[in-house]
Structure formats: C-alpha cells, structure tokens
N, C-alpha and C. Protein backbone atom coordinates (compact mmCIF):
# COMPACT_ATOMS: atom_id res chain seq x y z
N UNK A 1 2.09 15.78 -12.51
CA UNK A 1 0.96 14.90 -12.32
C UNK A 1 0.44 14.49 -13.69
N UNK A 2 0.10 12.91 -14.00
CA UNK A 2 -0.40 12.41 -14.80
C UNK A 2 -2.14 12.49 -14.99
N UNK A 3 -2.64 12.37 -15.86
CA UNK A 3 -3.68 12.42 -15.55
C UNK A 3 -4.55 10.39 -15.57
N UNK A 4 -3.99 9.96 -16.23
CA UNK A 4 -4.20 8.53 -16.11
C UNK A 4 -3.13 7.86 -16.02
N UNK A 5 -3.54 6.46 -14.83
CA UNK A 5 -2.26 5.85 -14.76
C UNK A 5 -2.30 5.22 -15.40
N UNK A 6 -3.37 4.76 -16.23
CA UNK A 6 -3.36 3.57 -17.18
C UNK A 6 -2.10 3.93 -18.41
N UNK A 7 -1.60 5.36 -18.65
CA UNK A 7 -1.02 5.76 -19.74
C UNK A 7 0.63 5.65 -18.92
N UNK A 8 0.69 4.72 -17.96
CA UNK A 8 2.44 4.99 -17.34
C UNK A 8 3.69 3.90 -18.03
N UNK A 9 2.93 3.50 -19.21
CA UNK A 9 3.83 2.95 -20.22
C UNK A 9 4.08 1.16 -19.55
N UNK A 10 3.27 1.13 -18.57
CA UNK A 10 3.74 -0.65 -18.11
C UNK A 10 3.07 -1.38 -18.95
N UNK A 11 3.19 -2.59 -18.85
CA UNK A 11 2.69 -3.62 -19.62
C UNK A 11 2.14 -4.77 -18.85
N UNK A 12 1.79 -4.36 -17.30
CA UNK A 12 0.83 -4.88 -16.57
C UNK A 12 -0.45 -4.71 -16.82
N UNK A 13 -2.00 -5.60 -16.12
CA UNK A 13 -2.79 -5.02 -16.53
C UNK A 13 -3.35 -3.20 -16.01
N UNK A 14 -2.76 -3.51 -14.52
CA UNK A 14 -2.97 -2.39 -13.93
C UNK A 14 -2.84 -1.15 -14.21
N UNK A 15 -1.15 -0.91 -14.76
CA UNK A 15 -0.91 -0.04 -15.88
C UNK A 15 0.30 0.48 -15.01
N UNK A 16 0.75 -0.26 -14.07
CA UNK A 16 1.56 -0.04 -13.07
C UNK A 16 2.85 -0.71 -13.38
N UNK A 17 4.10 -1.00 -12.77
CA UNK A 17 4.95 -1.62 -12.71
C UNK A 17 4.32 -2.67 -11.83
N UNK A 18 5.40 -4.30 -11.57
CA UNK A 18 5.19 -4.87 -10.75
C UNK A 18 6.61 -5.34 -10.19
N UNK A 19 6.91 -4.79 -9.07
CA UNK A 19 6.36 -4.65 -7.79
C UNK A 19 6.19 -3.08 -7.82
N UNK A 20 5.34 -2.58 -7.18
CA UNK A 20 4.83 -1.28 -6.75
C UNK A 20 4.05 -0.88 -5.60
N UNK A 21 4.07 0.46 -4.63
CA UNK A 21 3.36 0.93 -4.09
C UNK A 21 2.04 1.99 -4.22
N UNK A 22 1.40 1.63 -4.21
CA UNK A 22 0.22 2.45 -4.72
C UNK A 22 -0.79 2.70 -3.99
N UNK A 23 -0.56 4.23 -3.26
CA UNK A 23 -1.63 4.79 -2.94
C UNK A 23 -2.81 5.63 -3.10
N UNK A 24 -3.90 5.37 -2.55
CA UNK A 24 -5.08 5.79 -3.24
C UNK A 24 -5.54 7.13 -2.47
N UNK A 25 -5.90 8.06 -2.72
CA UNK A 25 -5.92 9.27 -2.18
C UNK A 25 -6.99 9.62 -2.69
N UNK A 26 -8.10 10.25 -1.53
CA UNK A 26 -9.63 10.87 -1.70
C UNK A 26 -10.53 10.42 -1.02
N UNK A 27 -11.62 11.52 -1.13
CA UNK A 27 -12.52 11.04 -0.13
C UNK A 27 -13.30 9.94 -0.56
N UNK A 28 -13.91 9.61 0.94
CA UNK A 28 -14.90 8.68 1.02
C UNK A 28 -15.97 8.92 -0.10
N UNK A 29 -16.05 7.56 -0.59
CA UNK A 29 -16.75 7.29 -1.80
C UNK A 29 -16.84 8.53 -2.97
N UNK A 30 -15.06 8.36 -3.23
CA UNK A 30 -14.77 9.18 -4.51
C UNK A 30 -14.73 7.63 -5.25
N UNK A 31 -14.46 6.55 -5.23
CA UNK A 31 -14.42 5.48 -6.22
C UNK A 31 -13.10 4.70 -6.18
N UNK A 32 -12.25 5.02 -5.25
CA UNK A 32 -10.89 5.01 -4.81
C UNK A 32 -10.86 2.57 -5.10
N UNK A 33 -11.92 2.08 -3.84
CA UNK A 33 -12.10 0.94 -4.13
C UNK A 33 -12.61 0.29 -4.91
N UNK A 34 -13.44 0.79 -6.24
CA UNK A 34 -13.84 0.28 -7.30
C UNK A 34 -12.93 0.43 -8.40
N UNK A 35 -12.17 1.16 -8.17
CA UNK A 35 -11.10 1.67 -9.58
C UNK A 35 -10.04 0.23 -9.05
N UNK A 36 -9.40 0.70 -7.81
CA UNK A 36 -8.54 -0.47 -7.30
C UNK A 36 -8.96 -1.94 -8.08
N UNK A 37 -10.13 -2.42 -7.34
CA UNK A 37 -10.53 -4.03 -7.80
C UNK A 37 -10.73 -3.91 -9.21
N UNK A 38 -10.93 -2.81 -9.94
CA UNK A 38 -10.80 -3.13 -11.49
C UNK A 38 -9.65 -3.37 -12.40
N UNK A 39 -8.29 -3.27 -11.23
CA UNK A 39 -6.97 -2.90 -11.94
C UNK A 39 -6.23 -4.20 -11.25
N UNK A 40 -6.10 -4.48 -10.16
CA UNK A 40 -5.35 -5.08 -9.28
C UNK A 40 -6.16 -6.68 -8.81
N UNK A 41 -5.35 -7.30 -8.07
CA UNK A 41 -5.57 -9.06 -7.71
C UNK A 41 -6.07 -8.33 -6.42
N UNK A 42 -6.87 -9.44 -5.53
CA UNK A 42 -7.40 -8.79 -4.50
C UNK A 42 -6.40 -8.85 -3.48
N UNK A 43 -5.76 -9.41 -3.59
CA UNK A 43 -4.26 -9.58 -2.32
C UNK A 43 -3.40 -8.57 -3.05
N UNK A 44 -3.89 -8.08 -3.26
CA UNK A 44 -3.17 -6.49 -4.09
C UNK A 44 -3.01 -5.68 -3.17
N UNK A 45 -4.52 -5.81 -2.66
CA UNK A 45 -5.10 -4.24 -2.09
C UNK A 45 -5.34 -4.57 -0.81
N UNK A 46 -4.96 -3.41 0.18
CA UNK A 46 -4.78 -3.65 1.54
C UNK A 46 -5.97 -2.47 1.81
N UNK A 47 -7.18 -2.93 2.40
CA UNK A 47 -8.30 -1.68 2.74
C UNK A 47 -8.06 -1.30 3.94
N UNK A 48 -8.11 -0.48 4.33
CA UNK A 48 -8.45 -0.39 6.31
C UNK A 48 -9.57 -0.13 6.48
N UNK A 49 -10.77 -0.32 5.56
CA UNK A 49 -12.03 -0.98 5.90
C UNK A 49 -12.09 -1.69 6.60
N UNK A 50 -11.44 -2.96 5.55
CA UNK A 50 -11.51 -4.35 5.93
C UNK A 50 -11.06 -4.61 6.98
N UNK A 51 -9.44 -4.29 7.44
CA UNK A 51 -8.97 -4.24 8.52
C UNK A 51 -9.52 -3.77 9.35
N UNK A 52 -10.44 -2.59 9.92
CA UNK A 52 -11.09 -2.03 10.91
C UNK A 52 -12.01 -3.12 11.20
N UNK A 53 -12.77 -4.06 9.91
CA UNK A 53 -13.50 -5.11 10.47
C UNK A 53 -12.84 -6.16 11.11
N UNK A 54 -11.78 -6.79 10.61
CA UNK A 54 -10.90 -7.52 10.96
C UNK A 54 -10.68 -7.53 12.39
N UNK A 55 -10.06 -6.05 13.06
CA UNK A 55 -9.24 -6.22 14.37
C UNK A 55 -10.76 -5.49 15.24
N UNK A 56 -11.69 -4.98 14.65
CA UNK A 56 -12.46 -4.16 15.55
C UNK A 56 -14.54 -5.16 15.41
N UNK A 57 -15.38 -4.13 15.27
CA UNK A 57 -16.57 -4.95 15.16
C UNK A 57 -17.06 -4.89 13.98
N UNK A 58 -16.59 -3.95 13.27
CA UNK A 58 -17.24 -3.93 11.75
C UNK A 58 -16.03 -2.84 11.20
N UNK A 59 -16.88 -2.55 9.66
CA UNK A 59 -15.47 -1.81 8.35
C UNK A 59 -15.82 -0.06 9.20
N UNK A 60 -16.87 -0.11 10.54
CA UNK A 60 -16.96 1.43 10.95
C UNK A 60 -16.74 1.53 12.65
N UNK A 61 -15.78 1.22 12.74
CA UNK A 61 -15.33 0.98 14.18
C UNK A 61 -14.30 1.79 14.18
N UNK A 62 -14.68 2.89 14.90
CA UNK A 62 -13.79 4.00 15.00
C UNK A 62 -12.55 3.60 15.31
N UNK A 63 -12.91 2.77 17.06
CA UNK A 63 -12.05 2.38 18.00
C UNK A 63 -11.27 1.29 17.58
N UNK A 64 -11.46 1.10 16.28
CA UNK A 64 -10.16 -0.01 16.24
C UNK A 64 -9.64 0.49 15.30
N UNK A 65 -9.55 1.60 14.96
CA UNK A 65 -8.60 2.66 13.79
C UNK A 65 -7.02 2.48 13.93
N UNK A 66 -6.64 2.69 15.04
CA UNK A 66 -5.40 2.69 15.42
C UNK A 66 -4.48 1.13 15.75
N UNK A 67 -5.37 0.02 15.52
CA UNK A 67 -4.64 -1.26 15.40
C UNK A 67 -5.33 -1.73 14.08
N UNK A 68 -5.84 -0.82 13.27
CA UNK A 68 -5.99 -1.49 11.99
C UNK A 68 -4.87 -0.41 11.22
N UNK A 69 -4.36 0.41 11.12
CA UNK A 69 -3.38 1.48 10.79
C UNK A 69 -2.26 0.65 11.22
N UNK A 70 -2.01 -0.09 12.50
CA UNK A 70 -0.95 -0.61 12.68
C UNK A 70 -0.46 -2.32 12.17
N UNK A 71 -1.93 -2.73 11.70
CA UNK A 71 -1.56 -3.43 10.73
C UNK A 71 -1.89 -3.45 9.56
N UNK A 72 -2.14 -2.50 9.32
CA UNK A 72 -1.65 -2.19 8.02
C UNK A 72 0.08 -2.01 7.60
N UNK A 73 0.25 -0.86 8.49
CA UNK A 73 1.53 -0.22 8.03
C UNK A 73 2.62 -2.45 8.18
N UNK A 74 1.93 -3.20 9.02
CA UNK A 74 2.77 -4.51 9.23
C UNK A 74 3.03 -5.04 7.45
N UNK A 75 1.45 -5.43 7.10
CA UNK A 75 1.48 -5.65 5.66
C UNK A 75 2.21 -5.20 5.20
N UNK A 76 2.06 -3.64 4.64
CA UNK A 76 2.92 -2.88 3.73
C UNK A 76 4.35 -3.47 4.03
N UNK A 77 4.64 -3.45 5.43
CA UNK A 77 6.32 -3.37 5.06
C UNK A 77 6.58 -4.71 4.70
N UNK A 78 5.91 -5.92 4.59
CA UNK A 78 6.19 -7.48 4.69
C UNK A 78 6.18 -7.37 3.38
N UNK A 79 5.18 -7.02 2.54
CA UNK A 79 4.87 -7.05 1.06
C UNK A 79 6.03 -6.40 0.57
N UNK A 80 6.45 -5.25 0.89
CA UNK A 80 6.97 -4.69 -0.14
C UNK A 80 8.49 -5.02 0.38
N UNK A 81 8.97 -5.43 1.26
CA UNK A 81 10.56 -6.38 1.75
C UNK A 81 10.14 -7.43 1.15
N UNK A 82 9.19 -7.90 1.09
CA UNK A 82 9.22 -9.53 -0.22
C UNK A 82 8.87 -8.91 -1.45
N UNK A 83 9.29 -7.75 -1.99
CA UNK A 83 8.96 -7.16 -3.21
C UNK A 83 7.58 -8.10 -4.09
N UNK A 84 6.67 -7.60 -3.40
CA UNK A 84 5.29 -7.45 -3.96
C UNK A 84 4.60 -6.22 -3.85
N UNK A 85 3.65 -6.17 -4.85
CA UNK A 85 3.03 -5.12 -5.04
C UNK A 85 1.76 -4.93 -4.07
N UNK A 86 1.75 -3.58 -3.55
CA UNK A 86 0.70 -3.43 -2.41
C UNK A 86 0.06 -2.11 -2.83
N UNK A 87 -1.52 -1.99 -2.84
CA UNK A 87 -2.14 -0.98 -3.07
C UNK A 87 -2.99 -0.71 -1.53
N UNK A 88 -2.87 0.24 -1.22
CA UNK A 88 -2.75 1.36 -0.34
C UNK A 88 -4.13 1.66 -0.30
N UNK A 89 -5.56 1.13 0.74
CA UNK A 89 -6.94 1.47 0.36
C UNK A 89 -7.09 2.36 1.44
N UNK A 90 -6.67 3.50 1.17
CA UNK A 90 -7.46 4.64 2.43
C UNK A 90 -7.70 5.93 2.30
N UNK A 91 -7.73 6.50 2.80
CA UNK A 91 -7.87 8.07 2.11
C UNK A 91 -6.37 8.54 1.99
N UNK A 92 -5.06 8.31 2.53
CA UNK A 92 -4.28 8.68 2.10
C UNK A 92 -3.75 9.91 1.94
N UNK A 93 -4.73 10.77 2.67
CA UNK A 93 -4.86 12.32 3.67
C UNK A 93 -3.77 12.49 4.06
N UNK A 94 -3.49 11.62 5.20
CA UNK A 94 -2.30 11.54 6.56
C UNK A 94 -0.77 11.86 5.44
N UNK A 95 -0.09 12.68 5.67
CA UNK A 95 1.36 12.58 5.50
C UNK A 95 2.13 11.56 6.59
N UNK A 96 1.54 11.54 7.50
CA UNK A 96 2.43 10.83 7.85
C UNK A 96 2.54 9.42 7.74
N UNK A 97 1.08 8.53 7.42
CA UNK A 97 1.37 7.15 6.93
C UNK A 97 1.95 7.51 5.47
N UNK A 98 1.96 8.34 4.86
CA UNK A 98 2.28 8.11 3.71
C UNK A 98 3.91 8.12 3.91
N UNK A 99 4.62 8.79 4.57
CA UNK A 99 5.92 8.81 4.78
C UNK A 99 6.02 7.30 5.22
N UNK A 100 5.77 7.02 5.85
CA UNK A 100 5.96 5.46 6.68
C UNK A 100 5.98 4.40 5.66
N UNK A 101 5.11 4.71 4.66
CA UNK A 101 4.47 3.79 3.57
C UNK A 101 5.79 3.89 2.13
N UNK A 102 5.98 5.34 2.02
CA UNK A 102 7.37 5.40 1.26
C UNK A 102 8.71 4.49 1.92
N UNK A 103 8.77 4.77 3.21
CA UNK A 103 10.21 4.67 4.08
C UNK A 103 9.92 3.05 3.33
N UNK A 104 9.07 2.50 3.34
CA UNK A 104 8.63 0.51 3.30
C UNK A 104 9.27 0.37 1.99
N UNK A 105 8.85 1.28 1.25
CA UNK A 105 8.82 0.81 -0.28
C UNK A 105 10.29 1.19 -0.74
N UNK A 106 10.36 2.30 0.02
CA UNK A 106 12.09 2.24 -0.63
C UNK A 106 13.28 1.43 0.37
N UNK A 107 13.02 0.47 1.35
CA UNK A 107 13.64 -0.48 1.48
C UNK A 107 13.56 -1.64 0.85
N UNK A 108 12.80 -1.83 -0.06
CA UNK A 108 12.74 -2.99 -0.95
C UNK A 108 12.68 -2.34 -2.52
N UNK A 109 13.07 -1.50 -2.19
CA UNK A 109 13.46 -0.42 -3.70
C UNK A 109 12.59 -0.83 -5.01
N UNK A 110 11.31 -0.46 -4.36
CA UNK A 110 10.00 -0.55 -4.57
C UNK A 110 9.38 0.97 -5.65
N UNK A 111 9.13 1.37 -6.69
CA UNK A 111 8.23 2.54 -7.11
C UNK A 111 7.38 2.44 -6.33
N UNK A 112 7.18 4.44 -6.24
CA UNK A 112 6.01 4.27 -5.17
C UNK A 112 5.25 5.51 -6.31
N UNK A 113 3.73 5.88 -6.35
CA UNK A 113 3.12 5.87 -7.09
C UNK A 113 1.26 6.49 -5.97
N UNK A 114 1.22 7.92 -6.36
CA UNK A 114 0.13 8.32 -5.70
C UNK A 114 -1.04 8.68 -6.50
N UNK A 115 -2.75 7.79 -6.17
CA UNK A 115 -3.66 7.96 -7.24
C UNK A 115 -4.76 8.71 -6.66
N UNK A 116 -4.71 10.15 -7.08
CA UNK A 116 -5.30 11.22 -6.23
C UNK A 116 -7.31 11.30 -6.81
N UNK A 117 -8.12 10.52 -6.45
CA UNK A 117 -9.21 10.99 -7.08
C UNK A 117 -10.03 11.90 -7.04
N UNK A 118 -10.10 12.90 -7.82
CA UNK A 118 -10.79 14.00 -7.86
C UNK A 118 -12.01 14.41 -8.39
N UNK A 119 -12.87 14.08 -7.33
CA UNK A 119 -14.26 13.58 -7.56
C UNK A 119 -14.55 14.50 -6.75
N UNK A 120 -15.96 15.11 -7.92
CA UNK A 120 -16.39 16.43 -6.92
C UNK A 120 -17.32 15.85 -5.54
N UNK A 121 -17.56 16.97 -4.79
CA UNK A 121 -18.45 16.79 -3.57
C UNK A 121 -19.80 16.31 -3.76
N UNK A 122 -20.39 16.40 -5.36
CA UNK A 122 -21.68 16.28 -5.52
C UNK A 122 -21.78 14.71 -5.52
N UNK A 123 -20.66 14.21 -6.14
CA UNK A 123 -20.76 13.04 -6.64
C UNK A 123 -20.56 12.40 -5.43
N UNK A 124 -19.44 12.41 -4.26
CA UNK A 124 -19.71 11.80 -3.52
C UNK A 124 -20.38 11.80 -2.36
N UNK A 125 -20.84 12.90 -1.99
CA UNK A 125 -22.49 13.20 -1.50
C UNK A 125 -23.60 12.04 -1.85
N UNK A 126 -23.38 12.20 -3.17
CA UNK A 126 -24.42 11.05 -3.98
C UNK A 126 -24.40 10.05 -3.72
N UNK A 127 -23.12 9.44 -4.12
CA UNK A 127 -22.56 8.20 -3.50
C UNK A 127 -22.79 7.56 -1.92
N UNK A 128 -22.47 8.32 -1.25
CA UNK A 128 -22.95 8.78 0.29
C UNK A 128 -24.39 7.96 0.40
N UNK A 129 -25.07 8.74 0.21
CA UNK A 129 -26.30 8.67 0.65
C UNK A 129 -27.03 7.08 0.22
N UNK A 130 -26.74 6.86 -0.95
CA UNK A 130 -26.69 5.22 -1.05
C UNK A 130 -26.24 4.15 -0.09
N UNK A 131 -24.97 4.60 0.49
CA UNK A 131 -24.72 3.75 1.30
C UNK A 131 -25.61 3.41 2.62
N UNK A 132 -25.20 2.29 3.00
CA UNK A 132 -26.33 1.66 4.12
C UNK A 132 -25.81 2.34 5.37
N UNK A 133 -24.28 2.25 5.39
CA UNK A 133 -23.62 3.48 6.47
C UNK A 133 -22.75 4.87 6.17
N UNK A 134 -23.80 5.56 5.61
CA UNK A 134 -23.36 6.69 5.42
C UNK A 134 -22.38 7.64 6.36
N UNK A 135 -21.72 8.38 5.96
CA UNK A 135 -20.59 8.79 5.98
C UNK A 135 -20.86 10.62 6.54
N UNK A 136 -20.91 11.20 7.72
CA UNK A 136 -21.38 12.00 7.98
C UNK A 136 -20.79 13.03 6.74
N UNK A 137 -21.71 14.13 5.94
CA UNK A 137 -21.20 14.92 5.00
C UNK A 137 -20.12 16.09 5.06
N UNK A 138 -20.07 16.42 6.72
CA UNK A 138 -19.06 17.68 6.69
C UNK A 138 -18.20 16.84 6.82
N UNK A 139 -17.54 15.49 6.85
CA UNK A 139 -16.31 14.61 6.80
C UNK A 139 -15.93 14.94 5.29
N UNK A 140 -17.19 14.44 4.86
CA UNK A 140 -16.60 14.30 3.35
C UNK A 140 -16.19 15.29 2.20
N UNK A 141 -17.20 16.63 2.66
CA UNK A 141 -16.87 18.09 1.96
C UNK A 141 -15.27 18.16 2.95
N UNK A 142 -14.57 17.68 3.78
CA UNK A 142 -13.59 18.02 4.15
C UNK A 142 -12.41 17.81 3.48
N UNK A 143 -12.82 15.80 3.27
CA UNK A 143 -12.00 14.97 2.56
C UNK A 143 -11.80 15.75 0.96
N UNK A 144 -13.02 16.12 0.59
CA UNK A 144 -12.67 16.93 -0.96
C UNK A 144 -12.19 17.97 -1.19
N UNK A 145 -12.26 18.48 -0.72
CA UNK A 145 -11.22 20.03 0.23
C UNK A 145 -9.66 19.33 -0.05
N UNK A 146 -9.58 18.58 0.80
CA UNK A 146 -7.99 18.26 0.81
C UNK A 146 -7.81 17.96 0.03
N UNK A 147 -8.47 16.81 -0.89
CA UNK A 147 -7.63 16.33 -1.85
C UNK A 147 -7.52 17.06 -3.16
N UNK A 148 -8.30 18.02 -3.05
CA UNK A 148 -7.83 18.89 -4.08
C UNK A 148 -6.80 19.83 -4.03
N UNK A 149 -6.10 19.71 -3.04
CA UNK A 149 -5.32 20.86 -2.63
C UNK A 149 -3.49 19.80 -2.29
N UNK A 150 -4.13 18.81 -2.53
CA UNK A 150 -2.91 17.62 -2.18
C UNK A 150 -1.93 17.15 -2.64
N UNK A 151 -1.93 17.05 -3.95
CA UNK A 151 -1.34 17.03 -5.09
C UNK A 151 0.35 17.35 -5.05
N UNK A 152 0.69 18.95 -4.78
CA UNK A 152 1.46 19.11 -4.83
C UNK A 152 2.84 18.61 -3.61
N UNK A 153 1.93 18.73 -2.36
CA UNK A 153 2.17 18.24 -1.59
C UNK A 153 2.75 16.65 -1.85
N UNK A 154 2.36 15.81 -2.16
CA UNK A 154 2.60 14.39 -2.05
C UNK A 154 3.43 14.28 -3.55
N UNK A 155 3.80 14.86 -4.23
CA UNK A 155 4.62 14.86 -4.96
C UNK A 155 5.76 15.54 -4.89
N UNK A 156 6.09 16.47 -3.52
CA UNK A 156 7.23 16.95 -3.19
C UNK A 156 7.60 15.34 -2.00
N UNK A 157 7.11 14.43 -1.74
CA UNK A 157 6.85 13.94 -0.93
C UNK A 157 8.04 12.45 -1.18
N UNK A 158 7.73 12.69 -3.24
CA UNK A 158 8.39 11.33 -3.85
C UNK A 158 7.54 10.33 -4.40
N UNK A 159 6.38 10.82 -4.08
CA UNK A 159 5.63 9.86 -4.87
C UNK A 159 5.47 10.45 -6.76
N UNK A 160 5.15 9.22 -7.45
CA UNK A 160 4.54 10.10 -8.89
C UNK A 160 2.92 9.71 -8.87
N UNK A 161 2.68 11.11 -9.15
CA UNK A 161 1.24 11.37 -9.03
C UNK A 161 0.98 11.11 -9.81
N UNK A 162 -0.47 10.19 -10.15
CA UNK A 162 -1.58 10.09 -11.40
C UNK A 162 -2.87 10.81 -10.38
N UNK A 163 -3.92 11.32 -11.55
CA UNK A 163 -4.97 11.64 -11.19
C UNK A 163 -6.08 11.25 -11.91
N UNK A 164 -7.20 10.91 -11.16
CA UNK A 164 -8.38 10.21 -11.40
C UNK A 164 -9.42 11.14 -11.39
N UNK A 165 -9.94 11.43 -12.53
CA UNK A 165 -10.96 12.46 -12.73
C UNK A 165 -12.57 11.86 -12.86
C-alpha cells in the first residue's frame, strides 16, 4: 500500500493512469467525494448517491439501492469496454461489487487501483453532523471499523492500494 496516489508516477492530473479504475473505499463522509472532484472530470466519477437520486426519490432512498448498484455496475462495464476511466463513488466495503468492478476493468485491460480513506471516527462523526441528512452514527463507527481492517483484503483482491490519510 501506497500512501499517496498522487506519488504513482503518472503524468495525469489525477496522478492516475488514463484509462483506469478507481475505487474509493471508506466511510461516509471520510472525504472519499471531495478528494475525487479535486482529481478527476466529473464524468469521471460514477456516485451511487447520485444514482440512488436518479432511479429512486432522492441521494437517501434506501429502496432504490439495488437498481442504482445495478446501474452502476451498467456504467462501469460500458466505460471501461470503451476504455475510459471510471472512478468508483461508494463505500467500496462490498467485495463483491468490487470483484464485479475488477472482472469490467480487466476486460478492457484496464488498471484497477483502490483509494482506501482512513479517516478517523471523530472526523467523520464531525462531518456527519453538519450534514442536513445525517448519517445514523453506529453505520458510520462501522464503516471505520472496516476500512481499517480492509486493506489487506482488497489487495489480495488485485487491486493497488493507495491510502488517504
């Protein structure tokens, strides 16, 4: 594991190759979508925020989780079979979209590339509570739990890990 991706020797601005897969890994409001839009074009980045607003009533619609996941995983594979670069906006928890999300990228023989942020609980607690729809807290002490423990995991997985401190 890297500790910045900005240091992965590309000569993009992102600091990435282009074309690439890049997923973002951590909890809710570790900074996962502000780091993204500071690096990447906005047709870069695929949220399932957005998508949950998209196919459901808003970016917190439980019930449309499972047809915004399913188009997502549509994107990913279109983008990265037309070898473009797609960044990955979700928590990135799940092994198993992440397998799904590799299987995409290495049919268009795509780098794939995992950005684990490791942002303590205080901070995004903090973060939390700012928001207008806060994020119940035992979700999020959960989400930080995992992703500190994730790492190794998703790099036996095939991805190359950077980490966001």
């Amino acid at each position: 594991m890297t500790d910045s991706p900005d240091d992965s020797g590309s000569s993009s601005d992102s600091g990435f190759p282009s074309p690439s897969l890049v997923v973002l890994v951590g909890a809710s409001r570790s900074g996962k979508s502000t780091w993204a839009a500071a690096r990447f074009d906005s047709n870069e980045i695929v949220s399932l925020s957005e998508l949950n607003s998209i196919v459901g009533k808003d970016t917190y619609d439980s019930m449309a989780g499972p047809d915004a996941y399913d188009l997502l995983g549509r994107i990913v594979a279109m983008r990265t079979r037309r070898g473009l670069t797609v960044v990955i906006d979700t928590d990135g928890l799940e092994k198993r979209w992440r397998l799904r999300w590799l299987d995409a990228a290495a049919g268009g023989s795509i780098p794939t590339y995992a950005v684990i942020f490791a942002s303590d609980l205080s901070t995004c607690v903090a973060r939390n509570a700012l928001s207008t729809r806060p994020r119940p807290e035992a979700v999020i002490k959960r989400q930080v739990m995992r992703t500190f423990e994730i790492g190794p995991e998703i790099e036996s997985e095939g991805f190359e890990v950077f980490v966001v401190r």
